[in-house]
Protein backbone atom coordinates (compact mmCIF):
# COMPACT_ATOMS: atom_id res chain seq x y z
CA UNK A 1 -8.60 43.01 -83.06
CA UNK A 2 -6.83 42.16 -79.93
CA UNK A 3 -3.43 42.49 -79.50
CA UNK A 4 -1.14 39.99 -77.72
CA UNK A 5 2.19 41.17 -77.99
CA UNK A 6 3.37 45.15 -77.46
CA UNK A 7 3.44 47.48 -80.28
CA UNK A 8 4.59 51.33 -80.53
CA UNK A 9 3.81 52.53 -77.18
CA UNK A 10 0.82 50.03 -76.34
CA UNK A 11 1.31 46.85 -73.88
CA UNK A 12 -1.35 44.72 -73.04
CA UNK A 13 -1.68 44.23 -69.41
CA UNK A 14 -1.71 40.12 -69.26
CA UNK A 15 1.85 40.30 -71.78
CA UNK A 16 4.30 39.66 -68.75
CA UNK A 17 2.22 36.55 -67.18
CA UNK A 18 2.14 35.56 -71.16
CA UNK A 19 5.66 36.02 -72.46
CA UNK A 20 7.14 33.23 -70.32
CA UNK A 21 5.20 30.85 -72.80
CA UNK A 22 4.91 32.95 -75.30
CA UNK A 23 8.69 33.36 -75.75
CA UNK A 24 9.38 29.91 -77.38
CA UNK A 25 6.63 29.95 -80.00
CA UNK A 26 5.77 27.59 -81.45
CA UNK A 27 5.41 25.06 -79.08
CA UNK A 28 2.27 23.43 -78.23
CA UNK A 29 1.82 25.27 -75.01
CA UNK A 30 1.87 29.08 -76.67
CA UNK A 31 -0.15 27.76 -79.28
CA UNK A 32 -3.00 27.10 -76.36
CA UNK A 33 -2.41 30.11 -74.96
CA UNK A 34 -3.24 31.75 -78.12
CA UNK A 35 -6.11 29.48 -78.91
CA UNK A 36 -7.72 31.28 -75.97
CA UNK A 37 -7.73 34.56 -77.82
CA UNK A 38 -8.53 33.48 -81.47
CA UNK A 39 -5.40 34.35 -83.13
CA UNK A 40 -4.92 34.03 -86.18
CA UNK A 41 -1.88 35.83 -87.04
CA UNK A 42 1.99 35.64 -85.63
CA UNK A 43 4.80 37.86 -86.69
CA UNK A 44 8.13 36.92 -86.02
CA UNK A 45 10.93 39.25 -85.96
CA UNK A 46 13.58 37.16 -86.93
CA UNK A 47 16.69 39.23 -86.36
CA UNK A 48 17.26 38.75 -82.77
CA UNK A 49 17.36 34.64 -83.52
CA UNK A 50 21.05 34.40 -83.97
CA UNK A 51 22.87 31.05 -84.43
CA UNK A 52 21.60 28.52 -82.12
CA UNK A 53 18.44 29.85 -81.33
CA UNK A 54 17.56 30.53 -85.04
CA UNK A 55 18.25 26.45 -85.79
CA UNK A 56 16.07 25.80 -83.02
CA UNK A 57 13.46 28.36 -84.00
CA UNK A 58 13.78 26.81 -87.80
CA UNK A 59 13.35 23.45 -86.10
CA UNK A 60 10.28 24.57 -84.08
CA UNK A 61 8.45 26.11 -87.21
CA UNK A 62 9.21 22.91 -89.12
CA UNK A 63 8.08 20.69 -86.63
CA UNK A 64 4.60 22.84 -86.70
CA UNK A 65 4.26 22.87 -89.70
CA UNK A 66 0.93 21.26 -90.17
CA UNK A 67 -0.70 24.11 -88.10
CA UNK A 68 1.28 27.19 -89.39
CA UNK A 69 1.07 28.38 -92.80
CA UNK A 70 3.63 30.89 -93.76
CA UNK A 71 2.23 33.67 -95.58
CA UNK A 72 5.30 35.76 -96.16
CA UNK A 73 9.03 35.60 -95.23
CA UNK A 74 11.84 38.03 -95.93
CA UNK A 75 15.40 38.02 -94.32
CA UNK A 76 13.89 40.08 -91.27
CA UNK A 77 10.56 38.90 -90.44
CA UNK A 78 8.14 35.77 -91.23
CA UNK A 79 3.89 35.75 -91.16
CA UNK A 80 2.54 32.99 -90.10
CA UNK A 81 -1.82 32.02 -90.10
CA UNK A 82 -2.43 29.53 -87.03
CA UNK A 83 -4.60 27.16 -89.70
CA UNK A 84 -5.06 25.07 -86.96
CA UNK A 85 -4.27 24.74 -83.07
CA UNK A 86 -2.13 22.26 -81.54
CA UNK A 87 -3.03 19.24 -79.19
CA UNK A 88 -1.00 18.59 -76.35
């Protein structure tokens, strides 16, 4: 399966012109820019999401609810399956 994000030692060669959007999943545009690849799963390392930026990331997944189903959650990380794509 493709890969759209670096892992280990591996970086796919479109993930700079991608991480600009990608950066403030979700929002509608990142989930169209995965739409174009078929994903179906997101991992989201939540440690880095500190104060702010985690209420606004909690605020984001609610709001996407609808088209994110999340499959597992500890106090580190959160799987999500895109169940749907969003329109803009």
């Amino acid at each position: 399966k493709p890969l759209v994000d670096a892992y280990s030692d591996y970086i796919p060669p479109d993930l700079d012109d991608r991480a600009e959007v990608l950066g403030d999943f979700p929002t509608a545009a990142a989930l169209k820019d995965l739409e174009r690849d078929r994903v179906r799963y997101v991992v989201v390392h939540l440690d880095p999401f500190q104060g702010q930026m985690r209420a606004d990331l909690d605020e984001r997944l609610a709001a996407f609810a609808p088209v994110l189903r999340e499959l597992y959650r500890d106090p580190h990380t959160v799987l999500l399956e895109i169940v749907a794509y969003a329109k803009d």
